[in-house]
PDB file of N, CA and C in Angstrom:
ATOM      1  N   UNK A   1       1.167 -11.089  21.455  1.00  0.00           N
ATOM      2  CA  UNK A   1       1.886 -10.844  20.233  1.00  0.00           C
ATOM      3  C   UNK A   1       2.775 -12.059  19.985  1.00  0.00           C
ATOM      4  N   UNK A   2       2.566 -12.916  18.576  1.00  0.00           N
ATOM      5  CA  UNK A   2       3.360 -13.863  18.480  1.00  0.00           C
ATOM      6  C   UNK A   2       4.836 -13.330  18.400  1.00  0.00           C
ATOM      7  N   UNK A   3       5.242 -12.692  17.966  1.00  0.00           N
ATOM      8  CA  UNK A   3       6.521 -12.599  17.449  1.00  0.00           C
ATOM      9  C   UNK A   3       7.069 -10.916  17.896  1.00  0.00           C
ATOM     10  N   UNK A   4       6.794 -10.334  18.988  1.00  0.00           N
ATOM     11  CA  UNK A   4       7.472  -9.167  19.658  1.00  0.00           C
ATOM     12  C   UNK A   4       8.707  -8.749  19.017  1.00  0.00           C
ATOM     13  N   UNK A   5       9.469  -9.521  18.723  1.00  0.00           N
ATOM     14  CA  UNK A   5      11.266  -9.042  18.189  1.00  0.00           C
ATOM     15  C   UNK A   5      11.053  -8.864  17.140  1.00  0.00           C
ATOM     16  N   UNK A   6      10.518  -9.898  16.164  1.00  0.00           N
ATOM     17  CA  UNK A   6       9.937  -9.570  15.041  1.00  0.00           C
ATOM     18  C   UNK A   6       9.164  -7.982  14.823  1.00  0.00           C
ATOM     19  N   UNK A   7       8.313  -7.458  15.128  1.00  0.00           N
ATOM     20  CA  UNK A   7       7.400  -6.526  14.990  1.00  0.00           C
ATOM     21  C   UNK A   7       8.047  -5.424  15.574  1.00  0.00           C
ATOM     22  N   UNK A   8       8.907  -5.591  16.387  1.00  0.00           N
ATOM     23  CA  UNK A   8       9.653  -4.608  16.782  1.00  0.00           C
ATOM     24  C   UNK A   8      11.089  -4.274  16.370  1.00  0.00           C
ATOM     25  N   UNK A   9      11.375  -4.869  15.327  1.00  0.00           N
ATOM     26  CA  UNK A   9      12.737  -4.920  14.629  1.00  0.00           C
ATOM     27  C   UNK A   9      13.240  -3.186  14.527  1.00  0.00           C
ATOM     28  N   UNK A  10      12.839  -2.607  14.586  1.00  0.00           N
ATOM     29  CA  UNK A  10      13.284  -1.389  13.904  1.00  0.00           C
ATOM     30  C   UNK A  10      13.776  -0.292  15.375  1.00  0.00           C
ATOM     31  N   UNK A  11      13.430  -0.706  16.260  1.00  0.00           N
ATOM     32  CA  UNK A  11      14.080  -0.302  17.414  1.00  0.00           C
ATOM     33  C   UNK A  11      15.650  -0.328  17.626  1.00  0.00           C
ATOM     34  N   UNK A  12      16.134   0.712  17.661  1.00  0.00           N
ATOM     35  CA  UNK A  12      17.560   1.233  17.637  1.00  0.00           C
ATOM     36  C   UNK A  12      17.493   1.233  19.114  1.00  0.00           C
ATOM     37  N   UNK A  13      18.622   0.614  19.859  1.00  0.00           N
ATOM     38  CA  UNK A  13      19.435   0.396  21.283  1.00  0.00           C
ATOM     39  C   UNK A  13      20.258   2.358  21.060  1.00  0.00           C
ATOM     40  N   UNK A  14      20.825   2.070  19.961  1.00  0.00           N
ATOM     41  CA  UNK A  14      21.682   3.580  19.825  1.00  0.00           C
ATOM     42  C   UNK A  14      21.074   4.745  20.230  1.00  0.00           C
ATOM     43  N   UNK A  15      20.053   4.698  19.488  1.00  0.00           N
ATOM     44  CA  UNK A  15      19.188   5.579  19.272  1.00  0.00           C
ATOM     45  C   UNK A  15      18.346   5.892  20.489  1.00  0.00           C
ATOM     46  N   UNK A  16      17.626   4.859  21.030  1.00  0.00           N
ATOM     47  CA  UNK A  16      16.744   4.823  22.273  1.00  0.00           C
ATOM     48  C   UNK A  16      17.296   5.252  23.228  1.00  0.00           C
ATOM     49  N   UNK A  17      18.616   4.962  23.401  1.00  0.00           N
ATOM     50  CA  UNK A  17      19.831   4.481  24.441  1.00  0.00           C
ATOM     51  C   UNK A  17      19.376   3.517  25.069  1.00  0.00           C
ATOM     52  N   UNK A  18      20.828   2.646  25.717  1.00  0.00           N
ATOM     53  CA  UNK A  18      20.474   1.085  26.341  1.00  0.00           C
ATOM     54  C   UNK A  18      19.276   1.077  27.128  1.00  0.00           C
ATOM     55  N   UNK A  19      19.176   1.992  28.679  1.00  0.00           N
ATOM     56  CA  UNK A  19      17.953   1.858  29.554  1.00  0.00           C
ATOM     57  C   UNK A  19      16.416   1.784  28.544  1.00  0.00           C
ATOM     58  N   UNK A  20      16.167   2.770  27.933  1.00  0.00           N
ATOM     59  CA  UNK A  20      15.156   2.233  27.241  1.00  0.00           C
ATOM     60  C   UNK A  20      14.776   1.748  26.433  1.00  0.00           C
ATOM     61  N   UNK A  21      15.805   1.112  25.500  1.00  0.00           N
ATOM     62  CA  UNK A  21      16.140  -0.037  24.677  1.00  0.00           C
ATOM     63  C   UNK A  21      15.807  -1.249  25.713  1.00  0.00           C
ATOM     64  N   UNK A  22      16.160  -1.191  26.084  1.00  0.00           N
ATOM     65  CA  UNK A  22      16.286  -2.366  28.017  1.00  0.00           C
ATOM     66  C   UNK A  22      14.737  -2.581  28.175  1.00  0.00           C
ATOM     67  N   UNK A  23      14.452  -1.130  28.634  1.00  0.00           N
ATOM     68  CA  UNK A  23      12.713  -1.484  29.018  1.00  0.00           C
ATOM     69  C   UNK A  23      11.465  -1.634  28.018  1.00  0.00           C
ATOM     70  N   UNK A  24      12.079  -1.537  26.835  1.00  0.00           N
ATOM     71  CA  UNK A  24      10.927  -1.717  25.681  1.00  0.00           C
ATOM     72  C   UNK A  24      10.949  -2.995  25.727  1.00  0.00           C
ATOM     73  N   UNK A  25      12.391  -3.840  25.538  1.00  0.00           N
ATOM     74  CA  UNK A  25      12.266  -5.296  25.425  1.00  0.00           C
ATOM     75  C   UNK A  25      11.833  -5.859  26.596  1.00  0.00           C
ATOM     76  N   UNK A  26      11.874  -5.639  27.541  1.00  0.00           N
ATOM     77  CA  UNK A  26      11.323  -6.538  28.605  1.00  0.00           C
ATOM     78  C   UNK A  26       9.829  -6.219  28.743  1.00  0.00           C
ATOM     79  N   UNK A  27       9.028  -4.750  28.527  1.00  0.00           N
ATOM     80  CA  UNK A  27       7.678  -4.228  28.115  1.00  0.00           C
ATOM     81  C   UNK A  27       7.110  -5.894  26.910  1.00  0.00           C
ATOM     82  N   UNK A  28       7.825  -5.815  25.906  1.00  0.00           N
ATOM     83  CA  UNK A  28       7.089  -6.489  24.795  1.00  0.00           C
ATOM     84  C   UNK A  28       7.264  -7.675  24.811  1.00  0.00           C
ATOM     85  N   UNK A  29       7.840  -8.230  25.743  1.00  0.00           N
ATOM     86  CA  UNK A  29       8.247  -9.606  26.880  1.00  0.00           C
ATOM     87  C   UNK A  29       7.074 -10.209  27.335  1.00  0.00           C
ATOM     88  N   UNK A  30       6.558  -8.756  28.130  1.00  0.00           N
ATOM     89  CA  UNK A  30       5.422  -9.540  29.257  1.00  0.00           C
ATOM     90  C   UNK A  30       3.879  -9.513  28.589  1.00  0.00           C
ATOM     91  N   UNK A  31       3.616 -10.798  29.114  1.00  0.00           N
ATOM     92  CA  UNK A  31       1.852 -11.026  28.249  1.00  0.00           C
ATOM     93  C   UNK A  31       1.220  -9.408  28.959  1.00  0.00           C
ATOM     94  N   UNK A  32       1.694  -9.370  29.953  1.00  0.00           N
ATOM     95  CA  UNK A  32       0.153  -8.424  30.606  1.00  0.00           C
ATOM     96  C   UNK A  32       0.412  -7.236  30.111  1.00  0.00           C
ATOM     97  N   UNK A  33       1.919  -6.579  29.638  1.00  0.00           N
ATOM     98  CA  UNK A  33       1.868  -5.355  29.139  1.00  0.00           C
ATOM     99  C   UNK A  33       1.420  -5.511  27.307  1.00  0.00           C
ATOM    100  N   UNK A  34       1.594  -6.670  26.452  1.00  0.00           N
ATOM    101  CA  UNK A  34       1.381  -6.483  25.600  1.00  0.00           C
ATOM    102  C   UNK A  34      -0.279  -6.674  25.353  1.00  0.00           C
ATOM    103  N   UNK A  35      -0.991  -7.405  26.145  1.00  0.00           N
ATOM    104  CA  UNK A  35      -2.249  -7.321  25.993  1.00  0.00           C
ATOM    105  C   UNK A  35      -3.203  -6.128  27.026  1.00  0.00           C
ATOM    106  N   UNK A  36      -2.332  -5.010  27.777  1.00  0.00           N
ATOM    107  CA  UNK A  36      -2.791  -4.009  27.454  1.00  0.00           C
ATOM    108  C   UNK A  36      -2.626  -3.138  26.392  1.00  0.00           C
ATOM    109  N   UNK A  37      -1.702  -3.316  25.512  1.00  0.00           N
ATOM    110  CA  UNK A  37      -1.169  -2.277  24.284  1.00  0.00           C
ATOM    111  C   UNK A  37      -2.202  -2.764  23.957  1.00  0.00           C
ATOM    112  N   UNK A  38      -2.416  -4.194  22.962  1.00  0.00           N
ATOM    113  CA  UNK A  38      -4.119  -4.696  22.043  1.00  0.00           C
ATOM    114  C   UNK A  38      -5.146  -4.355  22.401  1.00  0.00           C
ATOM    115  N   UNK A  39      -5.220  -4.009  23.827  1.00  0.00           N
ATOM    116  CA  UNK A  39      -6.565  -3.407  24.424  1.00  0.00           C
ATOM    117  C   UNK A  39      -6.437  -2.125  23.966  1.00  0.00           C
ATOM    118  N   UNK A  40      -5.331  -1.392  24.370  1.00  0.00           N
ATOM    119  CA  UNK A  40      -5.864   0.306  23.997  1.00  0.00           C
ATOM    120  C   UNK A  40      -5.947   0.330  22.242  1.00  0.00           C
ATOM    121  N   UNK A  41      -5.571  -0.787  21.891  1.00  0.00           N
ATOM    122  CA  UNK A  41      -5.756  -0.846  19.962  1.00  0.00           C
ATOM    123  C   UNK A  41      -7.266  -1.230  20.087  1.00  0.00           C
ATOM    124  N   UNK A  42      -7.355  -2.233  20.745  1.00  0.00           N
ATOM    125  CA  UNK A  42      -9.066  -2.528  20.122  1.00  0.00           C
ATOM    126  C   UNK A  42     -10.246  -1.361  20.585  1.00  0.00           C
ATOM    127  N   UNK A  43      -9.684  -0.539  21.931  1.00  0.00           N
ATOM    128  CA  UNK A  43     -10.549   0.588  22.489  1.00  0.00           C
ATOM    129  C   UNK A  43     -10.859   1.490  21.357  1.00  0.00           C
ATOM    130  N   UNK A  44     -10.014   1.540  20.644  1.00  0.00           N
ATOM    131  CA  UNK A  44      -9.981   2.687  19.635  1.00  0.00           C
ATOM    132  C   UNK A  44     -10.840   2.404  18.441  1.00  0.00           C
ATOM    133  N   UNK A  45     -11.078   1.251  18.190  1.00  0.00           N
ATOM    134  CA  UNK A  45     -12.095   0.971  17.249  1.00  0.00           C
ATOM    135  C   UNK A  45     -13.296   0.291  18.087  1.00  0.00           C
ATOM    136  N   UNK A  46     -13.415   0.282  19.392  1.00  0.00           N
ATOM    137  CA  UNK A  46     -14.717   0.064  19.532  1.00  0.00           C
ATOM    138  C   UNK A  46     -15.425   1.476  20.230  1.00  0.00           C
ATOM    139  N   UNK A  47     -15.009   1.343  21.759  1.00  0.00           N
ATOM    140  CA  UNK A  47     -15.444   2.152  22.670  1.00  0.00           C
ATOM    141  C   UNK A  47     -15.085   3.382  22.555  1.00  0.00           C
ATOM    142  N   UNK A  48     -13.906   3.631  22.001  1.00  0.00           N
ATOM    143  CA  UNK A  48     -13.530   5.426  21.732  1.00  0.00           C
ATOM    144  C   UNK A  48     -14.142   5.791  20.399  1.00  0.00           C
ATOM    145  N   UNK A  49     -14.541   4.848  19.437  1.00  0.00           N
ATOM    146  CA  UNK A  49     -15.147   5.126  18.250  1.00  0.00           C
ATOM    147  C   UNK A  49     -16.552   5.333  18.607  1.00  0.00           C
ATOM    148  N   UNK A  50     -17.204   4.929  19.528  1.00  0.00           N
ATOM    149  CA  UNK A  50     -18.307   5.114  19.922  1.00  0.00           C
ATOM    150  C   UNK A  50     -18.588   6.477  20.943  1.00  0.00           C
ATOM    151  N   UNK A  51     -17.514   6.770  21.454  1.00  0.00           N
ATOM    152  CA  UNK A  51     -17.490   8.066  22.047  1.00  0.00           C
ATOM    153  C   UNK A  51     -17.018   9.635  21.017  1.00  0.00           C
ATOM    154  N   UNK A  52     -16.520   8.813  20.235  1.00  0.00           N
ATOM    155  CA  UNK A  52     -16.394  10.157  18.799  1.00  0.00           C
ATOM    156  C   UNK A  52     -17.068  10.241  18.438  1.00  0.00           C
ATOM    157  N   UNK A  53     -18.076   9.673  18.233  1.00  0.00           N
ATOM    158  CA  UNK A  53     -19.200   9.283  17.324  1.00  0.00           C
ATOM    159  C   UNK A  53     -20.359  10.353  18.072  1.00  0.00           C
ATOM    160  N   UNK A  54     -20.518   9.909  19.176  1.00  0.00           N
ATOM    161  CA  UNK A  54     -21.598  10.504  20.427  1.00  0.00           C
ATOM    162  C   UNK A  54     -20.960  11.988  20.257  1.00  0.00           C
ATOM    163  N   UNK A  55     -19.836  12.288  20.653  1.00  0.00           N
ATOM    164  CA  UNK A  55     -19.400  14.056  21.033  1.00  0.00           C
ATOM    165  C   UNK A  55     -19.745  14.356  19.501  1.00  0.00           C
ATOM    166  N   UNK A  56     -18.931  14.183  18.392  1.00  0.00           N
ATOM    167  CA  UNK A  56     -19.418  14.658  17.116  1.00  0.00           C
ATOM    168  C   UNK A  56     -21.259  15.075  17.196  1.00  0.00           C
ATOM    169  N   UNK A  57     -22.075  14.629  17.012  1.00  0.00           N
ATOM    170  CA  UNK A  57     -23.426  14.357  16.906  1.00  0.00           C
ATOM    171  C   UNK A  57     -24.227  15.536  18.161  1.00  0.00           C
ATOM    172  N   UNK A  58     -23.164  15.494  19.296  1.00  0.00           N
ATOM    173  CA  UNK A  58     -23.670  16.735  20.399  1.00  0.00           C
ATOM    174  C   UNK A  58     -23.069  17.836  20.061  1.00  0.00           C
ATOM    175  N   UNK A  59     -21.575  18.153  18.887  1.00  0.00           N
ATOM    176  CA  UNK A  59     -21.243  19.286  18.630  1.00  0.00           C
ATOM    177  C   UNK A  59     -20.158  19.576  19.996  1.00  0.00           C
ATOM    178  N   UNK A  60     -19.507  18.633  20.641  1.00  0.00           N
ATOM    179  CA  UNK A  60     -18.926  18.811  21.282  1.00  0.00           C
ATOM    180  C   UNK A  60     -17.628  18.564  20.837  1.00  0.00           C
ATOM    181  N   UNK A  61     -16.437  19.735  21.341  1.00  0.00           N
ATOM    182  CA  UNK A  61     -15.032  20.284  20.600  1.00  0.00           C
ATOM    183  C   UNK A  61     -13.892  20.295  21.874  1.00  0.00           C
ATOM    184  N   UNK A  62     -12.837  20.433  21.570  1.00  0.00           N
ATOM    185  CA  UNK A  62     -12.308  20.326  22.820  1.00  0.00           C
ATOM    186  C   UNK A  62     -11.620  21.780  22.309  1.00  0.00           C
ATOM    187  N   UNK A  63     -11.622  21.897  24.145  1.00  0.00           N
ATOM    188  CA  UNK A  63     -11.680  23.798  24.626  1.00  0.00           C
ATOM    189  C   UNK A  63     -10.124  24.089  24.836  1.00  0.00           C
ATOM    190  N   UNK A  64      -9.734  23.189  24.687  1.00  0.00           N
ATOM    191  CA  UNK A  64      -8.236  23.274  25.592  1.00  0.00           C
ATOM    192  C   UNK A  64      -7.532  23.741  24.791  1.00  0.00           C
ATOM    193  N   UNK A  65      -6.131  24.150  24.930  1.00  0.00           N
ATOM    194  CA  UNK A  65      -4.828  24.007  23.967  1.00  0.00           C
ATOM    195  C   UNK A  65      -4.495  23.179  23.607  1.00  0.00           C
ATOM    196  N   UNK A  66      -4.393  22.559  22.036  1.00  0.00           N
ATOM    197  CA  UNK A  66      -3.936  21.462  22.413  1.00  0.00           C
ATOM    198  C   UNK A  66      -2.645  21.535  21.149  1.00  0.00           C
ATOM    199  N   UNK A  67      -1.825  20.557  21.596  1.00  0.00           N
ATOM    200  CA  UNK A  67      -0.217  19.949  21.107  1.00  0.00           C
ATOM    201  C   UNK A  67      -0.665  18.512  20.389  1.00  0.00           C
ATOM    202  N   UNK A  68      -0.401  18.616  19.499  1.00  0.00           N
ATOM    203  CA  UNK A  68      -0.224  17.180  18.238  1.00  0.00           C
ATOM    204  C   UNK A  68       1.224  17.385  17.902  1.00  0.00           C
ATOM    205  N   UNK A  69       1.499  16.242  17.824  1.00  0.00           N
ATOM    206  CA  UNK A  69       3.277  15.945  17.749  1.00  0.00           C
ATOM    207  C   UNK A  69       3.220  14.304  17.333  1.00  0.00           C
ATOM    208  N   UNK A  70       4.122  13.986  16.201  1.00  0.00           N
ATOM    209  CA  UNK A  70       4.110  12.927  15.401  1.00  0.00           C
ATOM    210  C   UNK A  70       5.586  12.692  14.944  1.00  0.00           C
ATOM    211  N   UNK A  71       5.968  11.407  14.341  1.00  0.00           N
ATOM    212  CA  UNK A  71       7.604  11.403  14.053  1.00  0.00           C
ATOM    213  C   UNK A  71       7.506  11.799  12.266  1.00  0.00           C
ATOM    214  N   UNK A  72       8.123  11.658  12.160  1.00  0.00           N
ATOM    215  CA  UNK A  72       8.789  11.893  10.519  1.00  0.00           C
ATOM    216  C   UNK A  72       8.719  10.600   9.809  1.00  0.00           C
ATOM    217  N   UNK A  73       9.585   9.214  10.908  1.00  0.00           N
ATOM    218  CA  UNK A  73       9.916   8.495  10.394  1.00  0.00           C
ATOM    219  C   UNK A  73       9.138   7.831  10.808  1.00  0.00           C
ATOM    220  N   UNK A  74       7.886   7.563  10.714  1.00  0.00           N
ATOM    221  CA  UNK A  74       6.368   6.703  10.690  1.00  0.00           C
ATOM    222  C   UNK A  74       5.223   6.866   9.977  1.00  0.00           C
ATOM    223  N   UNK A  75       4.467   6.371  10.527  1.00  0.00           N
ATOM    224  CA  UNK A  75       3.317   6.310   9.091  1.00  0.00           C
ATOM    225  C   UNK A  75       1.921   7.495   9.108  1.00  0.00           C
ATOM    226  N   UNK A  76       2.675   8.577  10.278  1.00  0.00           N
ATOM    227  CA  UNK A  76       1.426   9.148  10.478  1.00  0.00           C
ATOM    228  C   UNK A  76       0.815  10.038   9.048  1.00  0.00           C
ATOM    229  N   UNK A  77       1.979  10.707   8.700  1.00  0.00           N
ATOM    230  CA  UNK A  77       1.227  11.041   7.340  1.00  0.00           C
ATOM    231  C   UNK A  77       0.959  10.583   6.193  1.00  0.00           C
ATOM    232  N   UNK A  78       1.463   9.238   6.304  1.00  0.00           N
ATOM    233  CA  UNK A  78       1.179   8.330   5.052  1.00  0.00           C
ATOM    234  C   UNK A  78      -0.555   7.899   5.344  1.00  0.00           C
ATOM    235  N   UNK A  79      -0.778   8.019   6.556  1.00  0.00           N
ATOM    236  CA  UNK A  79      -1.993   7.498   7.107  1.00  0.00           C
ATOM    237  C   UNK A  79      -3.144   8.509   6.486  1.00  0.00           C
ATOM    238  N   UNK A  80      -2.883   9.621   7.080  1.00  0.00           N
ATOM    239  CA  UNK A  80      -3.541  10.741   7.185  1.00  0.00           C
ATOM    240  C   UNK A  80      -3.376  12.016   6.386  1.00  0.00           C
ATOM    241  N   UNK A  81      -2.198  12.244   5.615  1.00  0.00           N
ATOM    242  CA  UNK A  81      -1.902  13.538   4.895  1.00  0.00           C
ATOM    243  C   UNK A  81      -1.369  14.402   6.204  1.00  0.00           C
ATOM    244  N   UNK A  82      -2.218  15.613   5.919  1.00  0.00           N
ATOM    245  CA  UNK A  82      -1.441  16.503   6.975  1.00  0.00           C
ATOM    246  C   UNK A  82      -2.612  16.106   8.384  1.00  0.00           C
ATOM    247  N   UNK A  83      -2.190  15.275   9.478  1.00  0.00           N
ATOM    248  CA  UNK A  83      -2.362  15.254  10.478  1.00  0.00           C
ATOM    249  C   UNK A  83      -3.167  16.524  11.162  1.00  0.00           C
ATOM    250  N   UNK A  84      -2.651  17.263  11.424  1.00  0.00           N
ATOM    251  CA  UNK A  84      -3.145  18.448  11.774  1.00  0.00           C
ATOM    252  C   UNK A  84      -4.736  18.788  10.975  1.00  0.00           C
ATOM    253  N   UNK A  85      -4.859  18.380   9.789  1.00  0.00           N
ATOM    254  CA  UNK A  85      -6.315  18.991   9.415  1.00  0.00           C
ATOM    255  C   UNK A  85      -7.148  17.456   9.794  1.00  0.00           C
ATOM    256  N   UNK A  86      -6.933  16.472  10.517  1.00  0.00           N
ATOM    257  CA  UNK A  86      -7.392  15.562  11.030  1.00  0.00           C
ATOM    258  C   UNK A  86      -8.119  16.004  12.821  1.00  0.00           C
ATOM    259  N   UNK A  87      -7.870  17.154  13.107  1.00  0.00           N
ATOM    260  CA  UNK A  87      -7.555  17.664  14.112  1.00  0.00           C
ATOM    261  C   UNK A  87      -8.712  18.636  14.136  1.00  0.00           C
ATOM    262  N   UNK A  88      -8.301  19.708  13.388  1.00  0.00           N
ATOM    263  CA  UNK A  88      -8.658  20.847  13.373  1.00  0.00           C
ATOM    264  C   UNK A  88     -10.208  20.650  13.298  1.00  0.00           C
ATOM    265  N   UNK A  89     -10.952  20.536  12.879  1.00  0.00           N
ATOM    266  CA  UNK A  89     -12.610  20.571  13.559  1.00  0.00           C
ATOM    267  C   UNK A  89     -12.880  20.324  14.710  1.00  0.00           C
ATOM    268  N   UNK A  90     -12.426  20.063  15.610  1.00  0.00           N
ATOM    269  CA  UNK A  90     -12.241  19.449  16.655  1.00  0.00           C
ATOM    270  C   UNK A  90     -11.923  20.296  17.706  1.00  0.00           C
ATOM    271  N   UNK A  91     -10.655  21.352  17.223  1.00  0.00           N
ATOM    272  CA  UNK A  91      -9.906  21.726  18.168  1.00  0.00           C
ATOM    273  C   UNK A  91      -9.813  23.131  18.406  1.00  0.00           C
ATOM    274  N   UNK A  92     -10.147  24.043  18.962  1.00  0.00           N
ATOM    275  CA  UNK A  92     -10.618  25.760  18.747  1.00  0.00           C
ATOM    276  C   UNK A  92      -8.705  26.135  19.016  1.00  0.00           C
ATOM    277  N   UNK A  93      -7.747  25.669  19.483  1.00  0.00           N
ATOM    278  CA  UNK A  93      -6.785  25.903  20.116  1.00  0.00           C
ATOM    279  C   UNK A  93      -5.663  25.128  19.547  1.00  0.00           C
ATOM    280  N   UNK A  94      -5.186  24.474  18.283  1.00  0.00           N
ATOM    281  CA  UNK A  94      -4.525  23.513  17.424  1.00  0.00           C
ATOM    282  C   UNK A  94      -2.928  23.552  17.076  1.00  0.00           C
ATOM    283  N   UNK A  95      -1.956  23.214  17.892  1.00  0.00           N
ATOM    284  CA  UNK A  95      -0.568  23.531  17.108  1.00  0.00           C
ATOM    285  C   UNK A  95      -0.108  22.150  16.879  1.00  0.00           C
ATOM    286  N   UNK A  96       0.659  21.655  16.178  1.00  0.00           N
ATOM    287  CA  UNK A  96       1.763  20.786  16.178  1.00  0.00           C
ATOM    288  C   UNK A  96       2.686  20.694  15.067  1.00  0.00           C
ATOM    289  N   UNK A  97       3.422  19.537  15.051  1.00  0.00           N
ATOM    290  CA  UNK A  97       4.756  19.503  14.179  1.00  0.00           C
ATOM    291  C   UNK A  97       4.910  18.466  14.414  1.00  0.00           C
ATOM    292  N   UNK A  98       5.795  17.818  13.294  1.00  0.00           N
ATOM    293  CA  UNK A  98       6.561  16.695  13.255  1.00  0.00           C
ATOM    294  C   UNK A  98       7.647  16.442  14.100  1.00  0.00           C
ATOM    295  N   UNK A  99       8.240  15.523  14.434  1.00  0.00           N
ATOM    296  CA  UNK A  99       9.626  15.756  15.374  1.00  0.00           C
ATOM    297  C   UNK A  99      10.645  14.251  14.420  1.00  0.00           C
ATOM    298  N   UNK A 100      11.372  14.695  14.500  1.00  0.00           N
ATOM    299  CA  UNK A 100      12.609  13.963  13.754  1.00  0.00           C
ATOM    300  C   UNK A 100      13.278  13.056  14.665  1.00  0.00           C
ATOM    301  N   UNK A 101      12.108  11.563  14.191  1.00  0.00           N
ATOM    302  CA  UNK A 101      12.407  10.659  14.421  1.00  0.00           C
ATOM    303  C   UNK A 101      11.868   9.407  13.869  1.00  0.00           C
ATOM    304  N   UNK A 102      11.830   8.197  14.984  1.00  0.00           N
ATOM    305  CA  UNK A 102      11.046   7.246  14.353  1.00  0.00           C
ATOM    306  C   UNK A 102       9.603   6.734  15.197  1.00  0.00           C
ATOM    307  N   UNK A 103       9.258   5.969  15.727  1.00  0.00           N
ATOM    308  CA  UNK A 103       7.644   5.489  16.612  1.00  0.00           C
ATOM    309  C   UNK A 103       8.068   6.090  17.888  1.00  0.00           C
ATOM    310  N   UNK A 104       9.391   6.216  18.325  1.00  0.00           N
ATOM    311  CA  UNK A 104       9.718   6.265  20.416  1.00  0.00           C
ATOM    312  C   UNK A 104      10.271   7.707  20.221  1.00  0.00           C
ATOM    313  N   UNK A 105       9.379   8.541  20.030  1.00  0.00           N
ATOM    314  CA  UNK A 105       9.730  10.042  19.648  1.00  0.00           C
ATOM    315  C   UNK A 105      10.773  10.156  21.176  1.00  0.00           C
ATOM    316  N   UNK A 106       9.893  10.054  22.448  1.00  0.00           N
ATOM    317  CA  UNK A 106      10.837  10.677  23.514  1.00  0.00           C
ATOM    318  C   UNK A 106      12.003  10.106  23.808  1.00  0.00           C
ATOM    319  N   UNK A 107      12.385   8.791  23.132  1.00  0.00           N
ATOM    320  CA  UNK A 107      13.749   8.040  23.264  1.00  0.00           C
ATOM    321  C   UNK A 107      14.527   8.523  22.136  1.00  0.00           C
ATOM    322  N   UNK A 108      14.151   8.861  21.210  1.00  0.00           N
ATOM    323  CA  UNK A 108      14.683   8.993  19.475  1.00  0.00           C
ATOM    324  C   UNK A 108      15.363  10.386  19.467  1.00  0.00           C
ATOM    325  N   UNK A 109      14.399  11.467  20.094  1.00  0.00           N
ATOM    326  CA  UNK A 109      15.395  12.789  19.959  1.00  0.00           C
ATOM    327  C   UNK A 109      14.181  13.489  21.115  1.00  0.00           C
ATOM    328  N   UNK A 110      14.463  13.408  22.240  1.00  0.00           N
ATOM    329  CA  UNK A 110      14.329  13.960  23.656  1.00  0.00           C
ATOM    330  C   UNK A 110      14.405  15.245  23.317  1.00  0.00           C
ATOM    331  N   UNK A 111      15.410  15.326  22.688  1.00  0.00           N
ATOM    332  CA  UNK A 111      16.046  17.272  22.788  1.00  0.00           C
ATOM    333  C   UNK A 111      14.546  17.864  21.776  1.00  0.00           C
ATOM    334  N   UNK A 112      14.465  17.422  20.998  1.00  0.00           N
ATOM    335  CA  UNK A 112      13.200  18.471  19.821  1.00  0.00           C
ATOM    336  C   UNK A 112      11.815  18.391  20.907  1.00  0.00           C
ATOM    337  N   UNK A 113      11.762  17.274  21.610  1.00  0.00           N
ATOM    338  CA  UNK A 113      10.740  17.131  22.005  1.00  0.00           C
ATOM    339  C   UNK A 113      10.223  17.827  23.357  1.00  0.00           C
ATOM    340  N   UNK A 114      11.675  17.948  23.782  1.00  0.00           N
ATOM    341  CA  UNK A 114      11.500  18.726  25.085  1.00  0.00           C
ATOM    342  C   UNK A 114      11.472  20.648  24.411  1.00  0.00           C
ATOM    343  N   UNK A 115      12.024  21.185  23.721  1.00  0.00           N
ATOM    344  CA  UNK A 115      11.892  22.263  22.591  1.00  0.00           C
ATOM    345  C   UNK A 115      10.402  22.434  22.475  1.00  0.00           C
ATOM    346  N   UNK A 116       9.917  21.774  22.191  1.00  0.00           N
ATOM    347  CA  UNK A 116       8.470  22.004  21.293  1.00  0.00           C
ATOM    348  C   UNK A 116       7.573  21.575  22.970  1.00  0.00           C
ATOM    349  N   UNK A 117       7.937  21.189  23.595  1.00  0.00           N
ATOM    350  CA  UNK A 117       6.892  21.223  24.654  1.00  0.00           C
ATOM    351  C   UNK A 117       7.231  22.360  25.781  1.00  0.00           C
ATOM    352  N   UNK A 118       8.099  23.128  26.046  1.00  0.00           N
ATOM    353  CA  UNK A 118       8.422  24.280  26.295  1.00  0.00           C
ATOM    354  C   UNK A 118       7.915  25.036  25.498  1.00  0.00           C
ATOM    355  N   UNK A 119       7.926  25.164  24.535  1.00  0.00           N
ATOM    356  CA  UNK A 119       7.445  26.058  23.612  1.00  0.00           C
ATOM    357  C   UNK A 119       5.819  25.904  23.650  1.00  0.00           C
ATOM    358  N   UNK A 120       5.203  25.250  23.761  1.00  0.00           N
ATOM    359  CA  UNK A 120       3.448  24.833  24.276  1.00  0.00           C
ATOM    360  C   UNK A 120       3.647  25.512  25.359  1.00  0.00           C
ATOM    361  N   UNK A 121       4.152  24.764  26.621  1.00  0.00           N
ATOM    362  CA  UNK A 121       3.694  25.156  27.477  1.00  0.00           C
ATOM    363  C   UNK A 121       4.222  26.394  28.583  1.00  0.00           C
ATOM    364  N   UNK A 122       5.476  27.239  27.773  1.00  0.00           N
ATOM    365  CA  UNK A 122       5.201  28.497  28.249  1.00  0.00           C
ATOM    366  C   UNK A 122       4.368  29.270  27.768  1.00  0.00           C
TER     367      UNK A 122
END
């Protein structure tokens, strides 16, 4: 990543609190952690697109319970509309919600997030 501080401008120290304010910047520091982040970006349009592709076509769904959880203050529904019906063919078992924040949901507001995953998983 040429410009890490740049691209990451919107990261709140306040918000995160210092320790993981601390470890994001030194994360987006090091070549080897940022060129695994580009890897799990490029996986997603090659090799996991090729494995959606394959389960779709066998009719294969996932069996599990599953939890979708997204911030408020990002682009997931600008991306997608309602997230959740992005999901739902997919998923026999489907809950989620937004959580009130910005991209570092578990640094941004811990408390909703720990709420809603208690709430899954009792």
């Amino acid at each position: 990543m040429a410009d890490p501080d740049a691209w990451y401008d919107s990261a709140d120290p306040e918000r995160m609190g210092a320790e993981n304010y601390r470890e994001l910047w030194e994360a987006i520091h090091d070549q080897a952690t940022v060129r695994a982040m580009l890897e799990d970006y490029r996986a997603g349009l090659g090799v996991d697109r090729e494995h959606e592709e394959a389960d779709r076509r066998a009719g294969r769904t996932v069996r599990c319970p599953t939890l979708f959880l997204w911030s408020t203050r990002d682009d997931m529904e600008d991306l997608y509309g309602d997230p959740l019906a992005v999901w739902r063919p997919w998923v026999a078992d489907l809950r989620g919600e937004p959580i009130r924040s910005g991209h570092h949901v578990a640094e941004e507001n811990p408390d909703a997030l720990t709420n809603v995953l208690h709430r899954f998983l009792a």
